[in-house]
Protein backbone atom coordinates (compact mmCIF):
# COMPACT_ATOMS: atom_id res chain seq x y z
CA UNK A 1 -4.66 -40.28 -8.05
CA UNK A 2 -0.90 -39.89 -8.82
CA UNK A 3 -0.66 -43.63 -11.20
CA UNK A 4 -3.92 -41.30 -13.58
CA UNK A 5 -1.12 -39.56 -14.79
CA UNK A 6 1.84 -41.99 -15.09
CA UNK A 7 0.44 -43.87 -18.09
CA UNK A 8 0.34 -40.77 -19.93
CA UNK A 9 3.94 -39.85 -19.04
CA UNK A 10 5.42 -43.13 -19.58
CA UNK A 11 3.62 -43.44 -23.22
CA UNK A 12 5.39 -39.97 -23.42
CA UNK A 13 8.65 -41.20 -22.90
CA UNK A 14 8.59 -43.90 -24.31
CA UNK A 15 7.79 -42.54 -28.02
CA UNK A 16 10.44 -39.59 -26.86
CA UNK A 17 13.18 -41.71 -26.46
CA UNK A 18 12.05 -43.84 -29.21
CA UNK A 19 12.20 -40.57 -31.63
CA UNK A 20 15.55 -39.21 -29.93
CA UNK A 21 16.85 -42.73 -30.79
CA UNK A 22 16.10 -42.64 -34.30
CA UNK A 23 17.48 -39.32 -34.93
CA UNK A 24 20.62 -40.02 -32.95
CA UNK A 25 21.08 -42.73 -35.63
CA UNK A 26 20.17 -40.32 -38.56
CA UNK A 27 22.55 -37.87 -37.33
CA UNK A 28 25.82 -40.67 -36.51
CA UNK A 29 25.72 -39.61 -32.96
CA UNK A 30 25.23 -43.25 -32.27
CA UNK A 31 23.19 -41.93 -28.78
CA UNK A 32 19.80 -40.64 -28.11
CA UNK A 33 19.29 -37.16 -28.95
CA UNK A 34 16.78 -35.15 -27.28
CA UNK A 35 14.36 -38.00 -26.49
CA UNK A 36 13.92 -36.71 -22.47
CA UNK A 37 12.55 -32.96 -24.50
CA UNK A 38 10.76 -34.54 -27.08
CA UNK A 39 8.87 -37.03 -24.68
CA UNK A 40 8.00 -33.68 -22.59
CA UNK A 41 7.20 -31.60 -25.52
CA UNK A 42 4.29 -34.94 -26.28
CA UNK A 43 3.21 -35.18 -22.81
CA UNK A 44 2.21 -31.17 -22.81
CA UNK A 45 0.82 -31.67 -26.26
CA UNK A 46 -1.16 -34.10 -25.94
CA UNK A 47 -2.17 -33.24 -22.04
CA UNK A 48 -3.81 -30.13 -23.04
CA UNK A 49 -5.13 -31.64 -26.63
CA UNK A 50 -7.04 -34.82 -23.78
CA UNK A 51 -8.01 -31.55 -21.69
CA UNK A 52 -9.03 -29.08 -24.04
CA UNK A 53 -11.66 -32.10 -25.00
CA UNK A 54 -12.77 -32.65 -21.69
CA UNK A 55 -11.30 -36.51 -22.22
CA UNK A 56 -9.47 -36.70 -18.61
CA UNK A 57 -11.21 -37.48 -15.05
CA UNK A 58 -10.56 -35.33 -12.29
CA UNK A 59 -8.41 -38.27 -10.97
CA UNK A 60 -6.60 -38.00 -14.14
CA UNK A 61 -5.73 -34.72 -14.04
CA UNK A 62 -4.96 -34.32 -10.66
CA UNK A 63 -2.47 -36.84 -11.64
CA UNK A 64 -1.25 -34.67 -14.47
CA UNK A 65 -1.22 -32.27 -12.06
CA UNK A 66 0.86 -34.34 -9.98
CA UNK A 67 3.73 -34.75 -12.64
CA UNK A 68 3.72 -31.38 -13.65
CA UNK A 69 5.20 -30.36 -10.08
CA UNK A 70 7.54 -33.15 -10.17
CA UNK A 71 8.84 -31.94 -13.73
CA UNK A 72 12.36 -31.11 -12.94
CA UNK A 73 13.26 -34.12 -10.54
CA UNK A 74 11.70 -36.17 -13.12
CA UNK A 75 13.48 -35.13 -16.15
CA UNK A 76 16.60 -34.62 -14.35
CA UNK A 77 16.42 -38.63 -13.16
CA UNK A 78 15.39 -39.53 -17.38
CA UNK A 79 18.43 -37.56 -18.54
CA UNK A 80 21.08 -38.70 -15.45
CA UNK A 81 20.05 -42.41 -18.14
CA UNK A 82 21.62 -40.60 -20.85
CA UNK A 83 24.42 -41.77 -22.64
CA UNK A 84 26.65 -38.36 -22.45
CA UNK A 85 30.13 -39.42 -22.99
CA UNK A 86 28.95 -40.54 -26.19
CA UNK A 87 26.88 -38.15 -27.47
CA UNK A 88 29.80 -35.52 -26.45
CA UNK A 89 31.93 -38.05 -28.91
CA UNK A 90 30.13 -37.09 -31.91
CA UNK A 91 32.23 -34.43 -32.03
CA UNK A 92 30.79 -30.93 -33.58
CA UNK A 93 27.25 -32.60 -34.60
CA UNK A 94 26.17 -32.84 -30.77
CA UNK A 95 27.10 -29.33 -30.33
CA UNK A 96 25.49 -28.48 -33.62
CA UNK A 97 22.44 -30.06 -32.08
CA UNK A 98 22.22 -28.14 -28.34
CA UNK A 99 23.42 -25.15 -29.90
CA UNK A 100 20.32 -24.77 -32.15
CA UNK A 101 18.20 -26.71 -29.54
CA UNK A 102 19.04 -23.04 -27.37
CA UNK A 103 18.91 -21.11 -30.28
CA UNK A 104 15.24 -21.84 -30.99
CA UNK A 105 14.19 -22.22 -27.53
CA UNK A 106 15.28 -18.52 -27.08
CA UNK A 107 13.41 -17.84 -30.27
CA UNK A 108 10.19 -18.94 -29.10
CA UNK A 109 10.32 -16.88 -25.60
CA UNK A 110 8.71 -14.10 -27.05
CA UNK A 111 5.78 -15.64 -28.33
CA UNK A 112 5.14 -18.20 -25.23
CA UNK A 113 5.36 -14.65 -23.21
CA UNK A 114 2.28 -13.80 -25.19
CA UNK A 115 0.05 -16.69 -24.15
CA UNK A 116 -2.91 -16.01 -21.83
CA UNK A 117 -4.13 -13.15 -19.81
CA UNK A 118 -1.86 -11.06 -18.60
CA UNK A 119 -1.93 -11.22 -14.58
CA UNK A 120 -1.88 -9.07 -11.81
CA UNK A 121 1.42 -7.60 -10.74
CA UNK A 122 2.51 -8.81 -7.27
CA UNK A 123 2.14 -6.43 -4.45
CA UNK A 124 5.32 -4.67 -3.14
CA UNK A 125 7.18 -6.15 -0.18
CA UNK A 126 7.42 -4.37 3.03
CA UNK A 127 10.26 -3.54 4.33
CA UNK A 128 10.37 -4.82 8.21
CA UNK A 129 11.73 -1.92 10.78
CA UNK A 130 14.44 -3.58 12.73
């Protein structure tokens, strides 16, 4: 069930690092920038578009499923690829770049905290009597 979900994820990336390519070039950074965010920003797009439209098996999205738990291992091993040195040589441009990568990122917590129902608070822990 887990390979349902790796064509979808390596499409992803590949069009992610394909973009973060291009606009390293655009930019002069000479390295990929944001490619690894980008090709997880497509995956989640177009993940929910395939499920909203009931276009994914069960086998397929248990597979999804699959890669969505192994999200940080898996983006940490696509950026570790990175080219870092030399996207930290571009000088103020690369910091440019995270800095308003944070800035909107931080901008859009409000309005992801709005999505969905709002859940039920966990219960209180118990304190244990020694």
């Amino acid at each position: 069930m887990v390979i349902y979900g790796l064509l979808l994820l390596s499409g992803c990336m590949y069009v992610g690092v394909l973009i973060g390519d291009i606009l390293g070039k655009l930019t002069g950074v000479n390295s990929n920038v944001g490619g690894v965010g980008i090709a997880m920003l497509i995956l989640i797009l177009l993940s929910d578009y395939l499920l909203e439209r009931d276009m994914l098996s069960g086998k397929a999205q248990a597979g999804i499923q699959f890669w969505s738990m192994m999200y940080i291992p898996v983006v940490v091993a696509m950026t570790a690829s990175q080219n870092v040195v030399s996207a930290l040589s571009g000088g103020p441009m690369a910091i440019l770049a995270g800095v308003i990568a944070v800035a909107v990122a931080f901008a859009f917590i409000p309005m992801i905290s709005k999505i969905g129902e709002p859940g039920e608070p966990l219960p209180e822990l118990e304190k244990k009597e020694a």
